[in-house]
Protein backbone atom coordinates (compact mmCIF):
# COMPACT_ATOMS: atom_id res chain seq x y z
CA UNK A 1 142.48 91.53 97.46
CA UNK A 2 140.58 88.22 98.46
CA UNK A 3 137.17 87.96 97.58
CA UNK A 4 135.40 87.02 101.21
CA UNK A 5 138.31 88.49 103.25
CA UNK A 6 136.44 90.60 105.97
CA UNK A 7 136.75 94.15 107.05
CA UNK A 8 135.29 95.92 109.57
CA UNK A 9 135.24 99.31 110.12
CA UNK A 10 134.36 101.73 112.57
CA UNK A 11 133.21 105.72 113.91
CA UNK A 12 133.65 106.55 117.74
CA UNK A 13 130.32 106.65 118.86
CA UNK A 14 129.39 109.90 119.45
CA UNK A 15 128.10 111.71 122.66
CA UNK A 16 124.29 111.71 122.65
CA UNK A 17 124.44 114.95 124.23
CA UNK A 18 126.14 116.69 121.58
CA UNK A 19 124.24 118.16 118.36
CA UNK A 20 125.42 116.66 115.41
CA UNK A 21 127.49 118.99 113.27
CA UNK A 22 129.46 118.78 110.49
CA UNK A 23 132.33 117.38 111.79
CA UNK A 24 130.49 114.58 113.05
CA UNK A 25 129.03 113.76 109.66
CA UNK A 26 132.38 114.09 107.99
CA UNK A 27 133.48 111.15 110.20
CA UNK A 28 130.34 108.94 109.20
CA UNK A 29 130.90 109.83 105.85
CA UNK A 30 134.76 108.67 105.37
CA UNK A 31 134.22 105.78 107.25
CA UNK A 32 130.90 104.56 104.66
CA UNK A 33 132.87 105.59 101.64
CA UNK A 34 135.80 102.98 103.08
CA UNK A 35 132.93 100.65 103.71
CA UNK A 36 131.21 101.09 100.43
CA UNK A 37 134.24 100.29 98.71
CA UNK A 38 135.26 97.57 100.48
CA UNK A 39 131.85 95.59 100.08
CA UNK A 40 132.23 96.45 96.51
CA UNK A 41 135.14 95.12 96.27
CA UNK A 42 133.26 91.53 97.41
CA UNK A 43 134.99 91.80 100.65
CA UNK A 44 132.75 90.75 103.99
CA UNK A 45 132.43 94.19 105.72
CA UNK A 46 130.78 95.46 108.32
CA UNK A 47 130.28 99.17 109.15
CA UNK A 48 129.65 100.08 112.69
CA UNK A 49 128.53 103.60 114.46
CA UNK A 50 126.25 104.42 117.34
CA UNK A 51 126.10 106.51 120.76
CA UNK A 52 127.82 107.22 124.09
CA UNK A 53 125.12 107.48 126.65
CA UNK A 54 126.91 107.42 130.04
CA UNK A 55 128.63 109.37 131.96
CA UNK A 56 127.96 112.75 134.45
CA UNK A 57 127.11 115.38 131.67
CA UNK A 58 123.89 113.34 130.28
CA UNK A 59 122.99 112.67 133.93
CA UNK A 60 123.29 116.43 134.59
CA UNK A 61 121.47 117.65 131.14
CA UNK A 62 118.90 114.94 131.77
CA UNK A 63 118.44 116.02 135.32
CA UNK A 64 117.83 119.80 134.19
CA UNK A 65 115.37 118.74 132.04
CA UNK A 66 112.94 116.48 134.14
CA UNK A 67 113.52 113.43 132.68
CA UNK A 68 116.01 110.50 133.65
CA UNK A 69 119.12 109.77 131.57
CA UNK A 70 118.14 107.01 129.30
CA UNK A 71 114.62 109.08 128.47
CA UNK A 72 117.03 111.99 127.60
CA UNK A 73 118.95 109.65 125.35
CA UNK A 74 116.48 108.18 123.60
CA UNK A 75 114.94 111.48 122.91
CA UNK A 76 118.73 112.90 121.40
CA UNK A 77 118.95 109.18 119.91
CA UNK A 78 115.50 109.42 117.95
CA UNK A 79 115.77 112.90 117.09
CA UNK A 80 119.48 113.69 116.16
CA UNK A 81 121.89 111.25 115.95
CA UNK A 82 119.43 108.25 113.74
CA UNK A 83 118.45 111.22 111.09
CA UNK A 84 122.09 112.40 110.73
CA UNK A 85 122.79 109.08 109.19
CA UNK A 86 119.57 109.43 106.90
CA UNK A 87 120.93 113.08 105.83
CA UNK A 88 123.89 112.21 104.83
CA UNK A 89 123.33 108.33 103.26
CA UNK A 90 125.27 106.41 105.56
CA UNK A 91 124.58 102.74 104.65
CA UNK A 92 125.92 101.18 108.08
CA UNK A 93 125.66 97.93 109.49
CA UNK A 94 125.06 98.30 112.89
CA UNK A 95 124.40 100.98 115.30
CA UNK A 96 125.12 100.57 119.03
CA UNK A 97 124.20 102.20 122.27
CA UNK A 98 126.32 101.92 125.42
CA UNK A 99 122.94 101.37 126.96
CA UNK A 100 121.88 98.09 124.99
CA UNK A 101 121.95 95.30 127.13
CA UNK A 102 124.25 93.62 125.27
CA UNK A 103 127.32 96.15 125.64
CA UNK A 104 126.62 96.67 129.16
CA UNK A 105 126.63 93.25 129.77
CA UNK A 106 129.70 92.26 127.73
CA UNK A 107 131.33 95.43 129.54
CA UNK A 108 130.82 93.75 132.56
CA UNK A 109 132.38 90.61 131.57
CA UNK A 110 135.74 92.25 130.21
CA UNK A 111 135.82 93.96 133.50
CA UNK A 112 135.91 91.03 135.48
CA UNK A 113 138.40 89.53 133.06
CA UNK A 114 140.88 92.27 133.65
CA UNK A 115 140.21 92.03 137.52
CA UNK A 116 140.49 88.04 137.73
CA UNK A 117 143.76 88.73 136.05
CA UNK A 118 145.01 91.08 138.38
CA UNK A 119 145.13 94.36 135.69
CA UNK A 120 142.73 96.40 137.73
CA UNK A 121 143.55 97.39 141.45
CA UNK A 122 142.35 100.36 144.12
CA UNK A 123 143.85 103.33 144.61
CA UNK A 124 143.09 107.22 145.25
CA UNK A 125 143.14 109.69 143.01
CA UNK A 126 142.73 113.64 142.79
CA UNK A 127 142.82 115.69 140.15
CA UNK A 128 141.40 118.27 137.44
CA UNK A 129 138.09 117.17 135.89
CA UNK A 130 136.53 118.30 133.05
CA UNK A 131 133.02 117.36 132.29
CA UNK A 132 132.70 118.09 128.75
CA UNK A 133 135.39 116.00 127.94
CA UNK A 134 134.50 113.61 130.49
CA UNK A 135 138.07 113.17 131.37
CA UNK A 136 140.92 114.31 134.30
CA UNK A 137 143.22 117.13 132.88
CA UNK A 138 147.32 117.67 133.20
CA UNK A 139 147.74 121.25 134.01
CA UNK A 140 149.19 121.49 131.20
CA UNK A 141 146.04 121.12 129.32
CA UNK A 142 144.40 123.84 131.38
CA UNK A 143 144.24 127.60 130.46
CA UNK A 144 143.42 130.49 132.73
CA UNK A 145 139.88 131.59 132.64
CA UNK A 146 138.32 134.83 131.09
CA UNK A 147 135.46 137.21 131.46
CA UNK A 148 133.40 135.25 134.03
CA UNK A 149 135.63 132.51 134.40
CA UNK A 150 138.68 134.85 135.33
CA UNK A 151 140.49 133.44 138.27
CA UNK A 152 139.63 129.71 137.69
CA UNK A 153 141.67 126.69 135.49
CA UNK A 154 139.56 126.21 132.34
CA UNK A 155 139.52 123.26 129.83
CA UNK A 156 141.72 124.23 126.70
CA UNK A 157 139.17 122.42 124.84
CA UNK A 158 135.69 123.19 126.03
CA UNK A 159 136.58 126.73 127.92
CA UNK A 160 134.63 126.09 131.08
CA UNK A 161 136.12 125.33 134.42
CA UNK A 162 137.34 122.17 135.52
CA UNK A 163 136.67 120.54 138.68
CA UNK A 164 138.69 119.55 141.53
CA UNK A 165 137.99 115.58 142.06
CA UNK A 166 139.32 113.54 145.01
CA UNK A 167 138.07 110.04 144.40
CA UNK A 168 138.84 106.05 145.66
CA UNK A 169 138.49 104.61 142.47
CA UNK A 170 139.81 101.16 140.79
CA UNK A 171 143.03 101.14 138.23
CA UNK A 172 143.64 100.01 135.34
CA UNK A 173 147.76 99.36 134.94
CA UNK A 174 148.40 101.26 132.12
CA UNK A 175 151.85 101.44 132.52
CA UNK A 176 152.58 98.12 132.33
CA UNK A 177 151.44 97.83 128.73
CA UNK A 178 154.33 100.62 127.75
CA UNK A 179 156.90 98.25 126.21
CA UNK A 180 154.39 96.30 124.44
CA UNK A 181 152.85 99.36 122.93
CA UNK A 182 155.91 100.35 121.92
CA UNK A 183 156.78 97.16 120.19
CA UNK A 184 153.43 97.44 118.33
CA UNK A 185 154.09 100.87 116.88
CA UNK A 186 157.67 99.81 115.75
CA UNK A 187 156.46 96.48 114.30
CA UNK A 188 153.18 97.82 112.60
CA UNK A 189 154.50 101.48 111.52
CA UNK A 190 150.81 101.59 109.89
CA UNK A 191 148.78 101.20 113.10
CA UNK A 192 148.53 104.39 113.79
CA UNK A 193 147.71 106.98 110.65
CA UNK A 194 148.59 109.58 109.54
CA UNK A 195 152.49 110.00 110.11
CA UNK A 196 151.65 112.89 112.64
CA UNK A 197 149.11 111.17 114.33
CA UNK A 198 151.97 108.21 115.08
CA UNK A 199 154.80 110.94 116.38
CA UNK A 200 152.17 112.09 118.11
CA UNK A 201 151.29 108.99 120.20
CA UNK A 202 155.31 107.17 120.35
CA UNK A 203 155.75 110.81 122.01
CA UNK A 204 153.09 110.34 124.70
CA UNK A 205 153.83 106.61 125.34
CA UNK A 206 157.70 107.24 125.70
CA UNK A 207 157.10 110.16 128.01
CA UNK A 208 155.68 107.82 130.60
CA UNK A 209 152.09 106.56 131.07
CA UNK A 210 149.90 106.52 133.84
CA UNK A 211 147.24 104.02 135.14
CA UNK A 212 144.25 104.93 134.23
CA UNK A 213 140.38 105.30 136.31
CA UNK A 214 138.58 103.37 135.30
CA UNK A 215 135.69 103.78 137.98
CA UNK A 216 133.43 106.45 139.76
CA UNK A 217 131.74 106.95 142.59
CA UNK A 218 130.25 110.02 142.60
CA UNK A 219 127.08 109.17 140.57
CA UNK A 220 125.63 106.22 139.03
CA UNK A 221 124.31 106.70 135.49
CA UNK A 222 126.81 104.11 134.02
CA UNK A 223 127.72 100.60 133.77
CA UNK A 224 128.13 98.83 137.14
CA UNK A 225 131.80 97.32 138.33
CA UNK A 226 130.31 93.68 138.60
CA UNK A 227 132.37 93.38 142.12
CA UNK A 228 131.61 97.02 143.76
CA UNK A 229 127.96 98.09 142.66
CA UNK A 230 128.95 101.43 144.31
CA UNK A 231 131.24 102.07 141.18
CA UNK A 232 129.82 102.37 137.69
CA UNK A 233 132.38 102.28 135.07
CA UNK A 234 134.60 105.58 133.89
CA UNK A 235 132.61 106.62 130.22
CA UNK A 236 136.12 106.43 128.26
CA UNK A 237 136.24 102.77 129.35
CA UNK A 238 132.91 101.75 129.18
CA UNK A 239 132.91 103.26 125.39
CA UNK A 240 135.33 101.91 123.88
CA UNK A 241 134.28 98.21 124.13
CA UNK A 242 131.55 99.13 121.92
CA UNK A 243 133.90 98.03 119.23
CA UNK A 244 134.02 94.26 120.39
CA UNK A 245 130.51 94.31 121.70
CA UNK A 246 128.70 94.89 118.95
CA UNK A 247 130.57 92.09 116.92
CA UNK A 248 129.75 89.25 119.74
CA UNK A 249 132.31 89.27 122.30
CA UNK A 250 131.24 87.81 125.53
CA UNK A 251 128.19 86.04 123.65
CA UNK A 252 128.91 84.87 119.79
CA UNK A 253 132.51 83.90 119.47
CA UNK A 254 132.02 83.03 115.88
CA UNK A 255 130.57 86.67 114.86
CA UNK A 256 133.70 87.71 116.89
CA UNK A 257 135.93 85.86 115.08
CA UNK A 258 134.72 86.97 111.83
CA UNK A 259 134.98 90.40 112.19
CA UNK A 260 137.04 91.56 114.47
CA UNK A 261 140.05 93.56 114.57
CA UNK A 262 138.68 96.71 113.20
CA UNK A 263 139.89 99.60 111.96
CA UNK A 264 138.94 102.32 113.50
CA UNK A 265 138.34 105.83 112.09
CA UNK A 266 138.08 108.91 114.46
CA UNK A 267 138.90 112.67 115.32
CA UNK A 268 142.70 113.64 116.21
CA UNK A 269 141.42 114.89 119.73
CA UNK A 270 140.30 111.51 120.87
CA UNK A 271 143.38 109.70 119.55
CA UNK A 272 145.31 108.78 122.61
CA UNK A 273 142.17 106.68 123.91
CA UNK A 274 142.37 104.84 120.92
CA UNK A 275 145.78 104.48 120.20
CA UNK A 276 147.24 103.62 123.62
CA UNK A 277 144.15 103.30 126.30
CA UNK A 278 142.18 100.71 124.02
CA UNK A 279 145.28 98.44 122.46
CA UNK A 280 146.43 98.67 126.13
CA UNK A 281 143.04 97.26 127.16
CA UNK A 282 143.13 94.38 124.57
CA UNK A 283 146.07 93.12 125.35
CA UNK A 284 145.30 92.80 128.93
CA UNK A 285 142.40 90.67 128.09
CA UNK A 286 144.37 88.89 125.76
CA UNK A 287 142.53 89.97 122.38
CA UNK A 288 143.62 90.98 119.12
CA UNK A 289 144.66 94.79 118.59
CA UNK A 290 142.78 96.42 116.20
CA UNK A 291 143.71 96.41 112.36
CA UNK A 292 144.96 100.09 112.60
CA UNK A 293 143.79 103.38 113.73
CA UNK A 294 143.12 106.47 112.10
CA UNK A 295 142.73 110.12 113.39
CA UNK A 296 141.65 112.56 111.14
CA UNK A 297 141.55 116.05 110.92
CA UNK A 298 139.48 118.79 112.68
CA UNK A 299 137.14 120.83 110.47
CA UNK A 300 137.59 124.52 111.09
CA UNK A 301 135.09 127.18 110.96
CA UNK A 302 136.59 130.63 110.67
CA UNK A 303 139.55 129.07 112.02
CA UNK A 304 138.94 127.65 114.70
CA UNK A 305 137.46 123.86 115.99
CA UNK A 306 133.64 123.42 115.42
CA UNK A 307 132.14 123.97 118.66
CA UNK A 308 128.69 123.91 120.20
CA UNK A 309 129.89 125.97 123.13
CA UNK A 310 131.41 128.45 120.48
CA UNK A 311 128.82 128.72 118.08
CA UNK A 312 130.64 127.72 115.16
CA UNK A 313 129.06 124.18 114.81
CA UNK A 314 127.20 124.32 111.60
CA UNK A 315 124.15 121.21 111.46
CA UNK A 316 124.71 119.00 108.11
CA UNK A 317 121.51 119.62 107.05
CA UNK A 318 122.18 123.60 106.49
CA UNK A 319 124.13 122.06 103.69
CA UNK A 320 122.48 119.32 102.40
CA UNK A 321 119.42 121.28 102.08
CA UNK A 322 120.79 123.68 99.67
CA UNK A 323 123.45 121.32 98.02
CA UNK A 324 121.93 117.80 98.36
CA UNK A 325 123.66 114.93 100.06
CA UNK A 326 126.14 113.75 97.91
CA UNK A 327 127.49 117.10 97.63
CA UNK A 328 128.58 117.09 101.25
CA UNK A 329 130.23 113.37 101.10
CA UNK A 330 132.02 114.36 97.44
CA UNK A 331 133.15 118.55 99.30
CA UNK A 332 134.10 117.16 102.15
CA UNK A 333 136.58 114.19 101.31
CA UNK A 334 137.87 115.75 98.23
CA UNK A 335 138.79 119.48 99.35
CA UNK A 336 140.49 118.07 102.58
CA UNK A 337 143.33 115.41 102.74
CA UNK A 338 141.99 112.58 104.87
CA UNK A 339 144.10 112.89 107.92
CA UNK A 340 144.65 116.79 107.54
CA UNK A 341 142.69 119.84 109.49
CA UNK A 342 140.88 121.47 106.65
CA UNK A 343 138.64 124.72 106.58
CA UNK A 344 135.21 124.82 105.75
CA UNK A 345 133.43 128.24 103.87
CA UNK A 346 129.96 128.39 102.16
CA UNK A 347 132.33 129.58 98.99
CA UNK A 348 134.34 127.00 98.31
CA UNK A 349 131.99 124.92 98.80
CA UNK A 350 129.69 126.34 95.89
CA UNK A 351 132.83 126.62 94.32
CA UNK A 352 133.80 123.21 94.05
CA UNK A 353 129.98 122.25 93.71
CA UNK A 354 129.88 124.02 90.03
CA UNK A 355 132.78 123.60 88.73
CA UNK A 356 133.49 119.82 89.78
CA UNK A 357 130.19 118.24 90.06
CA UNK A 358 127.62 120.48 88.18
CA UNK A 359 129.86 121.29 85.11
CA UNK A 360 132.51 118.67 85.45
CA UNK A 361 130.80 115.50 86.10
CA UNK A 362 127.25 116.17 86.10
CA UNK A 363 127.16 117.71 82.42
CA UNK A 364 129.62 115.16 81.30
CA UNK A 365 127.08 112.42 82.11
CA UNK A 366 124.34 114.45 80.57
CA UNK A 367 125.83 115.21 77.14
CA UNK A 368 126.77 111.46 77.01
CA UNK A 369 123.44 110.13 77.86
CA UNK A 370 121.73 113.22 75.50
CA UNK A 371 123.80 112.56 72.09
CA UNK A 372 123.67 109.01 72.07
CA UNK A 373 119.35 109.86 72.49
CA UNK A 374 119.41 111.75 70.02
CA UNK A 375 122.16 110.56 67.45
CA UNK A 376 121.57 106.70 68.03
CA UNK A 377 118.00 106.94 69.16
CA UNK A 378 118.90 105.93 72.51
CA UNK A 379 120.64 102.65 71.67
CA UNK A 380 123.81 102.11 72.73
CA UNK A 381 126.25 102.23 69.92
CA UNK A 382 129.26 99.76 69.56
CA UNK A 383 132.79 100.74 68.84
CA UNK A 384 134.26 100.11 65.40
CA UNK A 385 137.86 100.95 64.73
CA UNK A 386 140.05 102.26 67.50
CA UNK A 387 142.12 104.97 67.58
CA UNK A 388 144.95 106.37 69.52
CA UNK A 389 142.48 108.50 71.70
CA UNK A 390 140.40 105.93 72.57
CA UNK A 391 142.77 103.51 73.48
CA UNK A 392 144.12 106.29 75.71
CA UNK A 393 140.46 106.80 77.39
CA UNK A 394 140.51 102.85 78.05
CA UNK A 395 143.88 102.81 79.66
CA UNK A 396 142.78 105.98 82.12
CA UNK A 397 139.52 104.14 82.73
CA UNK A 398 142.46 100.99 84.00
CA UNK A 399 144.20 103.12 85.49
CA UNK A 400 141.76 105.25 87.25
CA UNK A 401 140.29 101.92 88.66
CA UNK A 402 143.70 100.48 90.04
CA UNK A 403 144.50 104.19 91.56
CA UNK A 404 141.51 104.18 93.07
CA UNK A 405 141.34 100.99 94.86
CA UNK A 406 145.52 101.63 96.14
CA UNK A 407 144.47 105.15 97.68
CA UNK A 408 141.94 103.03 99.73
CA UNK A 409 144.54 100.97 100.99
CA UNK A 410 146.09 103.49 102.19
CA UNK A 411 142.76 105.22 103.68
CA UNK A 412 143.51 107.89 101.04
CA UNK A 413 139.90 108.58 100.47
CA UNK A 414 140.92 112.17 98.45
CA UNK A 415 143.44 110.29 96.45
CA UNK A 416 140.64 108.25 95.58
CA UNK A 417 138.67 110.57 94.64
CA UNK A 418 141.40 112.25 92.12
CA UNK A 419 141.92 109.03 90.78
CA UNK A 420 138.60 108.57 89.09
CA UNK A 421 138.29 112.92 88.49
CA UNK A 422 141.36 112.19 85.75
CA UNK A 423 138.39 110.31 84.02
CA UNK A 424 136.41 112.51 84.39
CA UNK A 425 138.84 115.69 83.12
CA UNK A 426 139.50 112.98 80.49
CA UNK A 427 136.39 112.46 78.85
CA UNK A 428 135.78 116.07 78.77
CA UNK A 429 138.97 116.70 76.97
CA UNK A 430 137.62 113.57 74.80
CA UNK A 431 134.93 115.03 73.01
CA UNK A 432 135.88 118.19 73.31
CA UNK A 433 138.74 117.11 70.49
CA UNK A 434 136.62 114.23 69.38
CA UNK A 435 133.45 116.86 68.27
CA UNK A 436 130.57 114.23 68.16
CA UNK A 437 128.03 117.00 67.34
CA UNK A 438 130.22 117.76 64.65
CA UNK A 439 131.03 113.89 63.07
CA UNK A 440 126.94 113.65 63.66
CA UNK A 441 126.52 115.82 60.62
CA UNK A 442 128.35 114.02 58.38
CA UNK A 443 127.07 110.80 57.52
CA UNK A 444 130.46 109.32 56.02
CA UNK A 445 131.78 109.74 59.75
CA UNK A 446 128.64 107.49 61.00
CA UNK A 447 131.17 104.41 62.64
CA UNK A 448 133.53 107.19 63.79
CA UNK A 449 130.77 108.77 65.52
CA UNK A 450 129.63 105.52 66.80
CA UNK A 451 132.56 104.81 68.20
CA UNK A 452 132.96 108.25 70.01
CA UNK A 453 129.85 107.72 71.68
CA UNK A 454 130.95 103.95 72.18
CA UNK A 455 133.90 105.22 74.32
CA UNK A 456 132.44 108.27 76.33
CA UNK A 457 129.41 105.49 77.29
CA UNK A 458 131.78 103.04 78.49
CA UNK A 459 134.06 106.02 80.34
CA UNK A 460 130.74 107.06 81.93
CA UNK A 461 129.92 103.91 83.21
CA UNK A 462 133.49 103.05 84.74
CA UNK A 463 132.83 106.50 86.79
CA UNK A 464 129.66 105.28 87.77
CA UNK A 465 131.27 102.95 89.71
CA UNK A 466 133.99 104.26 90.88
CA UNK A 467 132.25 107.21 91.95
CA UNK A 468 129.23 105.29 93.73
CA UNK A 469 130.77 104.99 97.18
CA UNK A 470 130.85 108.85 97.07
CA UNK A 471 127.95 110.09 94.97
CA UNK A 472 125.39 107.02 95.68
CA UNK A 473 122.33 109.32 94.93
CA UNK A 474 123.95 110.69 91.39
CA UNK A 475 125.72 107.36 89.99
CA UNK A 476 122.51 105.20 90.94
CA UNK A 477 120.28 107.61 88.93
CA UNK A 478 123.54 107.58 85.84
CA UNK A 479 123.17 103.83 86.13
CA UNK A 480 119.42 104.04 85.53
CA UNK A 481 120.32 106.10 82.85
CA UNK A 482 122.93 104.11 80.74
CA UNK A 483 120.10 101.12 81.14
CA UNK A 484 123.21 98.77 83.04
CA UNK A 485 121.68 95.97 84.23
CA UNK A 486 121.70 95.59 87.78
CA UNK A 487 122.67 98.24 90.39
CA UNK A 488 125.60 100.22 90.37
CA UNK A 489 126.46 98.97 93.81
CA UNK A 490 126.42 95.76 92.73
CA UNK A 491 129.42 96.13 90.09
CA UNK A 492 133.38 95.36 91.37
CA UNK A 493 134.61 98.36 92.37
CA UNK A 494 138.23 96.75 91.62
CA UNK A 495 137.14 95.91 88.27
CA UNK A 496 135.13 98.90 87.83
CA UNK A 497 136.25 99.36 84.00
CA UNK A 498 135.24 96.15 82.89
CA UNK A 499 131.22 96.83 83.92
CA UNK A 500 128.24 95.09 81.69
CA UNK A 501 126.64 97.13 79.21
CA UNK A 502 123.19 98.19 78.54
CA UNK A 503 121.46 99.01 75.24
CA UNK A 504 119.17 101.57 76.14
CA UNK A 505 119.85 104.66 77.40
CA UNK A 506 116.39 106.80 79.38
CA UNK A 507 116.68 110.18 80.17
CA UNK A 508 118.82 112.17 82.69
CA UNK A 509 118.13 114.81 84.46
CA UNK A 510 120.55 117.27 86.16
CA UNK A 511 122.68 115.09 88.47
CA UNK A 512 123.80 118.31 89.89
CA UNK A 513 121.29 121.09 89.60
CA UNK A 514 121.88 124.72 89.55
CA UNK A 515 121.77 126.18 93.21
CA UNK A 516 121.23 129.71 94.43
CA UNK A 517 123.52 130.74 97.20
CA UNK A 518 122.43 133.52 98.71
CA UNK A 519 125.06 136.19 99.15
């Protein structure tokens, strides 16, 4: 990689009107580990989430509640979706609101792009309408209703009825992007991850697309069509320029040429917005596509999608409470393949949290940091002669550090992660043969024991920093700890084994502390 070459990287941005849950969090949480690593890999990188705020369901909620729609989002803004980022350490760069002034704005100016250029035209348009998802429904995405929705077409997704929408609206020609879309997929197999997520869209693009709304006129809590003030622009639209907004287009081409394409990181379900709507929208403005795009899997509860309208959303902070922040980022991207659905339960979570990061990790670091306290009086020992084990521990440390930094690549965050646990299993099987408590009572073995220590320190430090994009909180207090100068997020990830040393260790306590889980 080139030191200086940019990335940027981005979440959707979520609907205000939604209640964080854990699914949301697992999203801001793959896409700062990517970031993390990135930047400490002394690439220029740029991590971008924020909010949806338009569209008929805010004005609705807002409406029920006495209050207009942008005092209703600042309210969800302030209160949920700003502290979710706090509760589980996202370190982003930017946070944007579809109602700054300078998306709206720079929406407005794309728009009229598109229309000068003859991509946009009227036309009429009926259909099923579903508010939750803010989006008009094939039939084949409807289900009968049940219990009091029995007779009607419900949304597969949300389970509420849909509504029957005849609108004049303007067009976006869609369709005319096909062949080009298809071209892109063919010539950049990677631009759309994981392999399922790919089939997935080449199926929906060959099938035959149509043009998409891109205006309404029943309301007016959106952005307004700069030629037609009695249109505001369709929410799908409207959101996903957020991307090129927030990086200067329409008002700083050199920000916009620095970061821009991104790669974007989001849910399955919203997947064909991303991967055909938005490239399709690009090209007609003549922009770059974006780097790539990734849809991840669904976290299931019991099953089933997390769902506010279900019940079986389950807030972030119900976990970090108990099992602390890191916790979450280290459960969630390690237990699930990134890209895969994956099932969440209280036990494996506790589970993984004792075995992996309490005994596993977390005493690893603390035996280290104790024996070389109280066999070397704190002073970091150096290594004398070398032996076949230690070499070995120095070639995982390499080897853990060029795994690492490949699964990234390939936005193989729990490959990652795997990559630097085989240090981790390693050093434990270290001094578990190596016995420093034992060599420490022999004082002919002094140099041998020195050089155990030696090794485990310099082990301990690699995972520091291989492990701080995942466990900030823990490796920033294990840096303290092994007295490195510096801060562990200012070490090359890339060259994560070949970290500067300290000579003083200070006391550690429990990275990962004994929890109660109540049965």
């Amino acid at each position: 990689m080139a030191d200086g070459s940019s990335f940027y990287i981005t979440t959707p941005i979520f609907y205000v009107n939604d209640v964080p849950h854990i699914g949301h969090a697992y999203t801001e949480v793959a896409a700062d580990v990517l970031a993390r690593w990135h930047r400490q890999a002394g690439e220029d990188t740029w991590m971008l989430t924020g909010t949806d705020e338009h569209g008929q369901k805010i004005l609705r909620t807002a409406t029920a509640n006495g209050v207009t729609p942008k005092e209703w989002a600042d309210k969800l803004v302030a209160e949920a979706w700003k502290p979710l980022l706090q509760t589980v350490d996202i370190a982003n760069d930017d946070f944007i609101r579809t109602t700054d002034e300078r998306h709206e704005r720079n929406v407005q100016k794309f728009l009229q792009k598109l229309y000068d250029d003859g991509h946009i035209y009227t036309g009429e348009y009926e259909g099923y309408y579903c508010v939750g998802c803010e989006e008009y429904k094939q039939e084949s995405e409807l289900v009968a209703g049940a219990g009091e929705y029995e007779g009607q077409l419900v949304c597969a997704i949300h389970s509420k009825p849909v509504e029957l929408l005849h609108e004049k609206n303007y067009f976006f020609r869609t369709s005319a992007f096909a062949d080009r879309l298809l071209a892109l997929y063919e010539e950049q197999p990677e631009f759309v991850q994981p392999e399922s997520a790919r089939n997935e869209v080449l199926g929906w693009v060959r099938s035959g697309l149509a043009d998409l709304s891109i205006s309404r006129s029943t309301f007016d809590w959106g952005v307004k069509v700069p030629w037609d003030e009695t249109h505001v622009v369709y929410v799908w639209f409207d959101a996903l320029l957020n991307y090129i907004t927030a990086v200067g287009y329409g008002q700083d081409e050199a920000e916009f040429a620095r970061r821009w394409p991104a790669q974007h990181v989001v849910g399955k379900d919203i997947l064909r917005f991303h991967a055909v709507i938005w490239p399709a929208m690009l090209m007609a403005a003549g922009l770059e596509v974006p780097r790539g795009v990734f849809g991840h899997g669904w976290l299931l509860v019991g099953g089933e999608k997390m769902s506010k309208s279900k019940l079986t959303g389950i807030a972030p902070e119900q976990i970090t409470e108990t099992f602390g922040s890191d916790a979450f980022r280290y459960y969630f991207l390690r237990a699930i393949a990134f890209g895969q659905d994956g099932s969440f339960s209280w036990e494996d979570l506790a589970a993984r949290y004792q075995a992996e990061l309490a005994n596993g990790f977390g005493n690893l670091a603390s035996r280290v940091v104790a024996m070389i306290t109280r066999y070397c009086e704190g002073e970091v020992p150096s290594a004398g002669t070398l032996t076949a084990a230690d070499l070995e521990i120095a070639a995982v440390e390499r080897r853990a550090t060029d795994a690492s930094w490949d699964a990234i690549g390939r936005l193989a965050i729990h490959d990652a992660i795997g990559a630097a646990w085989e240090l981790v299993d390693a050093l434990n099987g270290y001094l578990t043969i190596e016995e420093p408590w034992t060599l420490a009572k022999d004082p002919a073995k002094r140099d041998r024991l020195e050089t155990v220590l030696a090794t485990a320190y310099h082990g301990l430090g690699t995972l520091a920093v291989l492990l701080s994009p995942v466990l900030p909180v823990a490796t920033a207090k294990l840096w303290t700890a092994l007295g490195a100068p510096g801060t562990v997020q200012e070490q090359r990830i890339d060259r994560a084994d070949a970290w500067t040393l300290g000579t003083q260790v200070a006391p550690l306590e429990a990275l990962f502390p004994r929890v109660e889980v109540a049965e």
